[in-house]
Each structure stands twice: as structure tokens, then as C-alpha cells.
C-alpha atoms as a PDB file:
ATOM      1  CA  UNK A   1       7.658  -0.666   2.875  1.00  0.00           C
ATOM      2  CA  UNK A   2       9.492  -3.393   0.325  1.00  0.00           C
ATOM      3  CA  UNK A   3       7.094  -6.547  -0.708  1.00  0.00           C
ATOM      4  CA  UNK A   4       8.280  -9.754  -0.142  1.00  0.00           C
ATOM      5  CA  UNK A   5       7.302 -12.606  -1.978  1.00  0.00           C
ATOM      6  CA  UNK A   6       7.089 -13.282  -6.182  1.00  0.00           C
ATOM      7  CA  UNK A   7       7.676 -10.225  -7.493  1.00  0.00           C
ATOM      8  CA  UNK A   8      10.693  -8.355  -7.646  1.00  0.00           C
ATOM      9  CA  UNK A   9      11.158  -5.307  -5.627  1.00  0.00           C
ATOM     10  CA  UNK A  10      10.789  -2.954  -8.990  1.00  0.00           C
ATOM     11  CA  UNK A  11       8.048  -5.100 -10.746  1.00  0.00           C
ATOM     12  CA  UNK A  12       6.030  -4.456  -7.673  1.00  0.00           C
ATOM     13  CA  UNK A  13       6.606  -1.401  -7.281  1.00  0.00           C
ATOM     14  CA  UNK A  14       5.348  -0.359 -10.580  1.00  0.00           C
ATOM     15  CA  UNK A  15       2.004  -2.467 -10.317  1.00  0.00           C
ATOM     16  CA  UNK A  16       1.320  -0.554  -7.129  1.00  0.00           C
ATOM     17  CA  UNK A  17       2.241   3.232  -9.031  1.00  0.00           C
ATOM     18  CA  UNK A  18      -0.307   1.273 -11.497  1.00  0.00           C
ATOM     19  CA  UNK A  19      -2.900   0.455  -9.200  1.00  0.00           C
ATOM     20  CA  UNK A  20      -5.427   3.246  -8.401  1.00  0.00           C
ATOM     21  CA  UNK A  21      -6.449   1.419  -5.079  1.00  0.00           C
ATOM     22  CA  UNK A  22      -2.730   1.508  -3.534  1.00  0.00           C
ATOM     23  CA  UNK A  23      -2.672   5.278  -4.988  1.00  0.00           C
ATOM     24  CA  UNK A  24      -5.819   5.773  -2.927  1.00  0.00           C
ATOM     25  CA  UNK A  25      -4.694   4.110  -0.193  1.00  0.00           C
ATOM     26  CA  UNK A  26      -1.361   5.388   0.549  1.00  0.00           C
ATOM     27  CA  UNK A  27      -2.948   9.281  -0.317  1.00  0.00           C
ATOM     28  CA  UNK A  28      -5.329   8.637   2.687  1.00  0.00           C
ATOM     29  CA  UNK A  29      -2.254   7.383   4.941  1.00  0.00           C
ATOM     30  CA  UNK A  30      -0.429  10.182   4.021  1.00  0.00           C
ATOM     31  CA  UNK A  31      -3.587  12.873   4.829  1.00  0.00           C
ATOM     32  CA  UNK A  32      -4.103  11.284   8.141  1.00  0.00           C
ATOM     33  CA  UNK A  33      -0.398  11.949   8.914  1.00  0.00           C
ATOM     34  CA  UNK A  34      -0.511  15.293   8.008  1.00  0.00           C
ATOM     35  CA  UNK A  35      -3.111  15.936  10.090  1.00  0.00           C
ATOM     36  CA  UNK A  36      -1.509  13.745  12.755  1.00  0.00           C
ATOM     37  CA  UNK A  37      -4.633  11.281  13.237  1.00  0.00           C
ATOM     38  CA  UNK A  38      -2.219   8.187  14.004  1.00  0.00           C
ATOM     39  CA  UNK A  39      -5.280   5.855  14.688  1.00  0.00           C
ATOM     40  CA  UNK A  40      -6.271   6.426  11.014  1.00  0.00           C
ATOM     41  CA  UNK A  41      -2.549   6.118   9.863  1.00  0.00           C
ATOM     42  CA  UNK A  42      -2.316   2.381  11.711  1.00  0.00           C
ATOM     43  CA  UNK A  43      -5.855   1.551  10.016  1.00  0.00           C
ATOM     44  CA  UNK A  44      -4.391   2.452   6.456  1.00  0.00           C
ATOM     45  CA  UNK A  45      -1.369   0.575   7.409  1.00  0.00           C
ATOM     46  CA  UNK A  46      -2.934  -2.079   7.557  1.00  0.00           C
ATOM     47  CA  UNK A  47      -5.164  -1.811   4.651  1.00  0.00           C
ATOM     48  CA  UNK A  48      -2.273  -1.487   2.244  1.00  0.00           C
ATOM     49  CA  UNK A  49      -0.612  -4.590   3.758  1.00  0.00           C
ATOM     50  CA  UNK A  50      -3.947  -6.005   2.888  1.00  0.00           C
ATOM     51  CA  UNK A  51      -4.447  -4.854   0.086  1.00  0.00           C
ATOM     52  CA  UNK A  52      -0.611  -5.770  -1.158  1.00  0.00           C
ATOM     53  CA  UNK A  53      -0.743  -9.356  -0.538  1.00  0.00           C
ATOM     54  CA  UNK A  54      -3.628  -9.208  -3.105  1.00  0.00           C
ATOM     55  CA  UNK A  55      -0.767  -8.496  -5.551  1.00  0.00           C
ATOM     56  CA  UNK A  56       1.447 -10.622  -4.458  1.00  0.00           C
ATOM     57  CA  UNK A  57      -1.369 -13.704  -5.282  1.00  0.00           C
ATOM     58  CA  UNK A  58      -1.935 -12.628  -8.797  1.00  0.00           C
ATOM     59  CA  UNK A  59      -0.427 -15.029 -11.165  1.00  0.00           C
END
């Protein structure tokens, strides 16, 4: 999933390899896919969206 919005596509990708909260959050999406709970997988989908336009509002 690209971000839109201030940052470039590689400057926010490395503040969310940085951040332990999108590490968290995309190793729980990826757990409930493996174990095919796709209820979970929309709820973490969501999350990280969430928790993504957090970085996009930092200065």
C-alpha cells in the first residue's frame, strides 16, 4: 500500500521500517493471514491506514 500525501514514497517508507508500531502492526496482519482469519486481516487494515495518516501529519 503506497502513502499519499507529504512524504515521498521512499521517505515514508523508511519511517514506517522505523516505526515499531507499523512493524507491529503489519506482523499481526500478516499472522492473521496466515492463519486465514480475514475479519482480523480487514481490522489491521484498517489500523495501519490509521495509524499511517499519523505519519503523514508529523511536521
Amino acid at each position: 500500500m503506497a502513502l499519499s500525501g507529504s512524504l515521498p514514497t521512499s521517505a515514508a517508507a523508511s519511517v514506517m521500517q522505523e516505526c515499531r508500531a507499523c512493524q507491529n502492526l503489519e506482523r499481526g496482519r500478516k499472522q492473521a493471514a496466515t492463519v486465514r482469519d480475514l475479519s482480523k486481516v480487514t481490522d489491521f487494515h484498517v489500523l495501519i491506514a490509521r495509524h499511517r495518516a499519523r505519519h503523514r501529519a508529523e511536521p
